[in-house]
N, C-alpha and C. Protein backbone atom coordinates (compact mmCIF):
# COMPACT_ATOMS: atom_id res chain seq x y z
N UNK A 1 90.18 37.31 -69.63
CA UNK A 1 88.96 36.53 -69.59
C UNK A 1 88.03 36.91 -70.73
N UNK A 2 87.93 38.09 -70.66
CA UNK A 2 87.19 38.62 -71.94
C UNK A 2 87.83 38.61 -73.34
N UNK A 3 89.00 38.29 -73.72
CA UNK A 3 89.42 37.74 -74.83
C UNK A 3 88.99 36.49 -75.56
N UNK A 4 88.81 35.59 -74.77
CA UNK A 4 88.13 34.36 -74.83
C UNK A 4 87.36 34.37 -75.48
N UNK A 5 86.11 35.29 -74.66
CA UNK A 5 84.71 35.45 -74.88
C UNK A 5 84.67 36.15 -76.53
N UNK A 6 85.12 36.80 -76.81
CA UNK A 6 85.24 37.70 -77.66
C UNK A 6 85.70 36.68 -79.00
N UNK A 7 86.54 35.54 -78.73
CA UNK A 7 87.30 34.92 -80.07
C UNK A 7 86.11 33.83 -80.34
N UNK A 8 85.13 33.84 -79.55
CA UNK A 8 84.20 32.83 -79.74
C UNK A 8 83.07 33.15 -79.94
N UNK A 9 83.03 34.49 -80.31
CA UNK A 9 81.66 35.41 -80.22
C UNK A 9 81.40 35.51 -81.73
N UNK A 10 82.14 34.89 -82.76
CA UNK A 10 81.69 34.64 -84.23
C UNK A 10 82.26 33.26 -84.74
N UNK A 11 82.32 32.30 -83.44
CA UNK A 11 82.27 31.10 -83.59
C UNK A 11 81.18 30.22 -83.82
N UNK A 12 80.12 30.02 -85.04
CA UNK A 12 78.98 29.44 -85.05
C UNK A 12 78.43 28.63 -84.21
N UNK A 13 77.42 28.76 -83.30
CA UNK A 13 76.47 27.80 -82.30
C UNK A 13 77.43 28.05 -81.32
N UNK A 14 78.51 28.90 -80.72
CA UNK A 14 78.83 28.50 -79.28
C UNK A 14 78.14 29.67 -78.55
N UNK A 15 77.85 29.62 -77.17
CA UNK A 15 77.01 30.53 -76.80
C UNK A 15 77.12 31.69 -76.46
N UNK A 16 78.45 32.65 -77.11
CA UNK A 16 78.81 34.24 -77.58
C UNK A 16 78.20 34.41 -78.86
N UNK A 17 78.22 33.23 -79.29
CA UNK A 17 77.58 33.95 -80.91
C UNK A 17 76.27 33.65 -80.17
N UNK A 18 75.20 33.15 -79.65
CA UNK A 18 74.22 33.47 -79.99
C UNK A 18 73.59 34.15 -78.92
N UNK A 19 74.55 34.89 -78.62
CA UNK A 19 74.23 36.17 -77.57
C UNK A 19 74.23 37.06 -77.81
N UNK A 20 75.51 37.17 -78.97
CA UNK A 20 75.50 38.45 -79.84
C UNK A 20 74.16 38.15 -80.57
N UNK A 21 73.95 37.37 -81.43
CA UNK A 21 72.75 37.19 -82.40
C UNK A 21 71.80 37.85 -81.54
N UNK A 22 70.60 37.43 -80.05
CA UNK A 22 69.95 37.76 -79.82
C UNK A 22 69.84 38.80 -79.27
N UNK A 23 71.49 39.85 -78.98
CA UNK A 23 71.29 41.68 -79.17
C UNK A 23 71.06 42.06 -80.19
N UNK A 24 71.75 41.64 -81.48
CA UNK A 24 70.83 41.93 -82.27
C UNK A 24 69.71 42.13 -83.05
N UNK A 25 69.20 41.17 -82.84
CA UNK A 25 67.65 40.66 -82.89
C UNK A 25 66.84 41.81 -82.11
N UNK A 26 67.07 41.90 -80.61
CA UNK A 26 66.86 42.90 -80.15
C UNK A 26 66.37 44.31 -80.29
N UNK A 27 68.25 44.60 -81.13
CA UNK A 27 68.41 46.24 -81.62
C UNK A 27 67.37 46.14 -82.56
N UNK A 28 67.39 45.09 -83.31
CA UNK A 28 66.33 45.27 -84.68
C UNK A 28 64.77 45.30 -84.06
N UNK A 29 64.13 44.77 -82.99
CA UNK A 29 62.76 45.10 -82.92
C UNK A 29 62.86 46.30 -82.12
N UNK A 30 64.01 46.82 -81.51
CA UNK A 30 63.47 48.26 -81.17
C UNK A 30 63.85 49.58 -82.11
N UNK A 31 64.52 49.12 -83.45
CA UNK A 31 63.93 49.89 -84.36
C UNK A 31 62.97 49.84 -85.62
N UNK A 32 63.00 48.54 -85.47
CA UNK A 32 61.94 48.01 -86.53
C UNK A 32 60.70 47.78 -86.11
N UNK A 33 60.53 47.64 -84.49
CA UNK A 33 59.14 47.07 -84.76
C UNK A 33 59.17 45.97 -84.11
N UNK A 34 57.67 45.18 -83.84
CA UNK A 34 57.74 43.63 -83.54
C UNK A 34 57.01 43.36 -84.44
N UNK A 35 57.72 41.87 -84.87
CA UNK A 35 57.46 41.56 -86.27
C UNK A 35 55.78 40.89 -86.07
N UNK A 36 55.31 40.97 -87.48
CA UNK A 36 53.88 40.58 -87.70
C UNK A 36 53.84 39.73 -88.00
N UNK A 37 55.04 39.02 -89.47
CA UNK A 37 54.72 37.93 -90.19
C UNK A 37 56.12 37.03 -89.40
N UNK A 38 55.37 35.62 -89.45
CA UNK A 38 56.93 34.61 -89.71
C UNK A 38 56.13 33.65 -90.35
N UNK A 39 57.19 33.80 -91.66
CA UNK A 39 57.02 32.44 -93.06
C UNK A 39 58.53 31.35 -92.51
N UNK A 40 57.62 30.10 -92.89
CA UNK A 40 58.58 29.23 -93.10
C UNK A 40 58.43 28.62 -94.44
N UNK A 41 59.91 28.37 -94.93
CA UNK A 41 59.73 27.03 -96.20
C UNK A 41 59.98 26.28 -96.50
N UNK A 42 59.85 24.75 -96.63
CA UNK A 42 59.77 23.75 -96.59
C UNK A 42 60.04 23.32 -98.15
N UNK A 43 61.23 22.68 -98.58
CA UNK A 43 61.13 21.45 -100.21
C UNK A 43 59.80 21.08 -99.90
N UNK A 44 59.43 20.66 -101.38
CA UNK A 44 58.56 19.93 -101.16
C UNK A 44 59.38 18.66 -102.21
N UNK A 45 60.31 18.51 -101.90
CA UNK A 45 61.08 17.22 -102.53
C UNK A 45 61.12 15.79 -102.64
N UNK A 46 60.16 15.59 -101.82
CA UNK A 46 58.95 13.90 -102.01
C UNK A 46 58.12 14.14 -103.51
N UNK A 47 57.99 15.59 -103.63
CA UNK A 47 56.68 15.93 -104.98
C UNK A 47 57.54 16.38 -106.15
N UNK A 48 58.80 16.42 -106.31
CA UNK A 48 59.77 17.29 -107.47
C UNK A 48 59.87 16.18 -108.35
N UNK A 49 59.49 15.37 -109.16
CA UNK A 49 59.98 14.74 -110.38
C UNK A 49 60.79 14.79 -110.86
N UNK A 50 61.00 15.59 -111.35
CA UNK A 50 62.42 16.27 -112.26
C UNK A 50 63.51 15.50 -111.19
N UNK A 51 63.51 15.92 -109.75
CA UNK A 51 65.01 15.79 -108.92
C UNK A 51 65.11 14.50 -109.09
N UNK A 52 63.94 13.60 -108.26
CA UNK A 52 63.78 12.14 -108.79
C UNK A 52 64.72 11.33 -110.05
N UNK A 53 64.17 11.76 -111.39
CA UNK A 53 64.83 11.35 -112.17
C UNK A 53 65.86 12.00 -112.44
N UNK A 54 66.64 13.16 -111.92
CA UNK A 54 68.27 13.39 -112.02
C UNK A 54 68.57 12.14 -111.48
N UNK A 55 68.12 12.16 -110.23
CA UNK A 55 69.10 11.56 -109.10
C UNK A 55 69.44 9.78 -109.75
N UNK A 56 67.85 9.10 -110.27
CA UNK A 56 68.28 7.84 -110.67
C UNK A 56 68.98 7.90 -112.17
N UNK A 57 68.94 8.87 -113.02
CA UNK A 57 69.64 8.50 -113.70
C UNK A 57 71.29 8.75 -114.12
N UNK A 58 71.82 9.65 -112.94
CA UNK A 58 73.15 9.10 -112.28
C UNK A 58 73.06 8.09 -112.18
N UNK A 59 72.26 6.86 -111.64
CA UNK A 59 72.59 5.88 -111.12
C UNK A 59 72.20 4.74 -112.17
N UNK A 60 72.02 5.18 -113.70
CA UNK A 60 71.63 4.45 -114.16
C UNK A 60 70.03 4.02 -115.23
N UNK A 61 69.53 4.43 -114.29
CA UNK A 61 67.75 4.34 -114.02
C UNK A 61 66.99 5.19 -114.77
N UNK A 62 66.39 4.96 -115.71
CA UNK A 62 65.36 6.27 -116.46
C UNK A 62 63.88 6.18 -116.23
N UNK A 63 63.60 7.10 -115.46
CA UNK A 63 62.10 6.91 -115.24
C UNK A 63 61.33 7.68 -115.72
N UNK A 64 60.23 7.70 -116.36
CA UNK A 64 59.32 8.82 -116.85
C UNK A 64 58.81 9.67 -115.52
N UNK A 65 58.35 10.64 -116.20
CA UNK A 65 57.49 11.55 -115.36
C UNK A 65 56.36 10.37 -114.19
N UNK A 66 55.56 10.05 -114.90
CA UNK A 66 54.59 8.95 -114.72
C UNK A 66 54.70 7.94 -113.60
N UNK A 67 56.32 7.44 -114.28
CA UNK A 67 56.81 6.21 -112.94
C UNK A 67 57.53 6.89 -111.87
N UNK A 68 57.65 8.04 -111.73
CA UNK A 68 58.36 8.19 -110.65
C UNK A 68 57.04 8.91 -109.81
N UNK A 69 56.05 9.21 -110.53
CA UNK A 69 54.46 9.64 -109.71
C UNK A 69 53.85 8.15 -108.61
N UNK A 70 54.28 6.72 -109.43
CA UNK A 70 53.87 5.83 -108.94
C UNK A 70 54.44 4.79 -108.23
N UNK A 71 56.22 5.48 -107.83
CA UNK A 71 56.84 5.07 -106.78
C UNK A 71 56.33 5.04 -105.43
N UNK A 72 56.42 4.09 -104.87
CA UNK A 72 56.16 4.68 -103.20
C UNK A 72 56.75 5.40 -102.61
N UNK A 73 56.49 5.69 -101.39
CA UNK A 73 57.39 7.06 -100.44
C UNK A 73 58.23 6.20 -100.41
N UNK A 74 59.11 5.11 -99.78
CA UNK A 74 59.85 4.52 -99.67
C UNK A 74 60.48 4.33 -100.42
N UNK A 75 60.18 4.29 -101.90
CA UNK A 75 61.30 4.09 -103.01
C UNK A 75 61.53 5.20 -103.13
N UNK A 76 60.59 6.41 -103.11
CA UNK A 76 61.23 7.75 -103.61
C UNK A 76 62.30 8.50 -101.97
N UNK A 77 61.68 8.35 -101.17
CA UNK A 77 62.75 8.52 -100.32
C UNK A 77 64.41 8.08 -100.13
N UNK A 78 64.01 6.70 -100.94
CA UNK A 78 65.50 6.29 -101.03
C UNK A 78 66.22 6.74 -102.12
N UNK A 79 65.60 7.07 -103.22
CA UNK A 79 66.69 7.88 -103.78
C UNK A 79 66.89 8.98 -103.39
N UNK A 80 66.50 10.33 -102.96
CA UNK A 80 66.46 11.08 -102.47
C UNK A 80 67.91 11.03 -101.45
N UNK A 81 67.63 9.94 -100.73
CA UNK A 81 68.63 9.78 -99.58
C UNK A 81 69.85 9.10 -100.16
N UNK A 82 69.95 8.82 -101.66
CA UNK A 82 71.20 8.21 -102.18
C UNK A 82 72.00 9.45 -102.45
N UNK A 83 71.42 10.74 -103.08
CA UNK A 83 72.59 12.07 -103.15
C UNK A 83 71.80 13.63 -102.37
N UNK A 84 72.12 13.58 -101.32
CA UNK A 84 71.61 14.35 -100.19
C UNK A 84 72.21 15.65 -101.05
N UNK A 85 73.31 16.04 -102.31
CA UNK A 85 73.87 17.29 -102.63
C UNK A 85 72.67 17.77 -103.85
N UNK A 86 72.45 16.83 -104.67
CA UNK A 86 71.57 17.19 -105.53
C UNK A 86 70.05 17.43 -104.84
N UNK A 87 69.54 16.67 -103.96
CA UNK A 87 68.42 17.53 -103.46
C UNK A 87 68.33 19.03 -103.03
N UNK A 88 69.52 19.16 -102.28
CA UNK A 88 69.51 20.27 -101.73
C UNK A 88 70.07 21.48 -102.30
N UNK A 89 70.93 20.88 -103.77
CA UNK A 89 70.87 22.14 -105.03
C UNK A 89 69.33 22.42 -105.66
């Protein structure tokens, strides 16, 4: 029974791994401490220009700095959402 448990315990998201994860988490605030800070970070990839015009001119499209400032969210979202790999390089 415990073999099972064990082959699935560094199987990402099933719930041995994140049992193990939260002993560890654990071990770490009882030697580290309880933590003070939590940062999160967020693209700010609606505001990157530069990615903007990679992305359309794969596709063709050359936009200045300028015109891609005076796209709407909707146009700039859609390119964005045309190569989900280059945003997220």
């Amino acid at each position: 029974m415990d073999r099972a448990y064990q082959l699935l315990s560094d199987m990402r998201g099933s719930p041995p791994y994140w049992q193990k994860l939260f002993y560890k988490v654990l071990a770490m605030i009882r030697q580290l401490g309880i933590p003070t800070w939590f940062i999160t970070f967020r693209a700010a990839d609606m505001r990157w220009r530069e990615v903007i015009q990679a992305i359309a001119a794969q596709y063709g499209t050359i936009y200045t700095g300028q015109e891609v400032k005076e796209l709407s969210l909707e146009q700039r979202s859609k390119w964005l959402r045309t190569n989900p790999d280059t945003v997220a390089r």
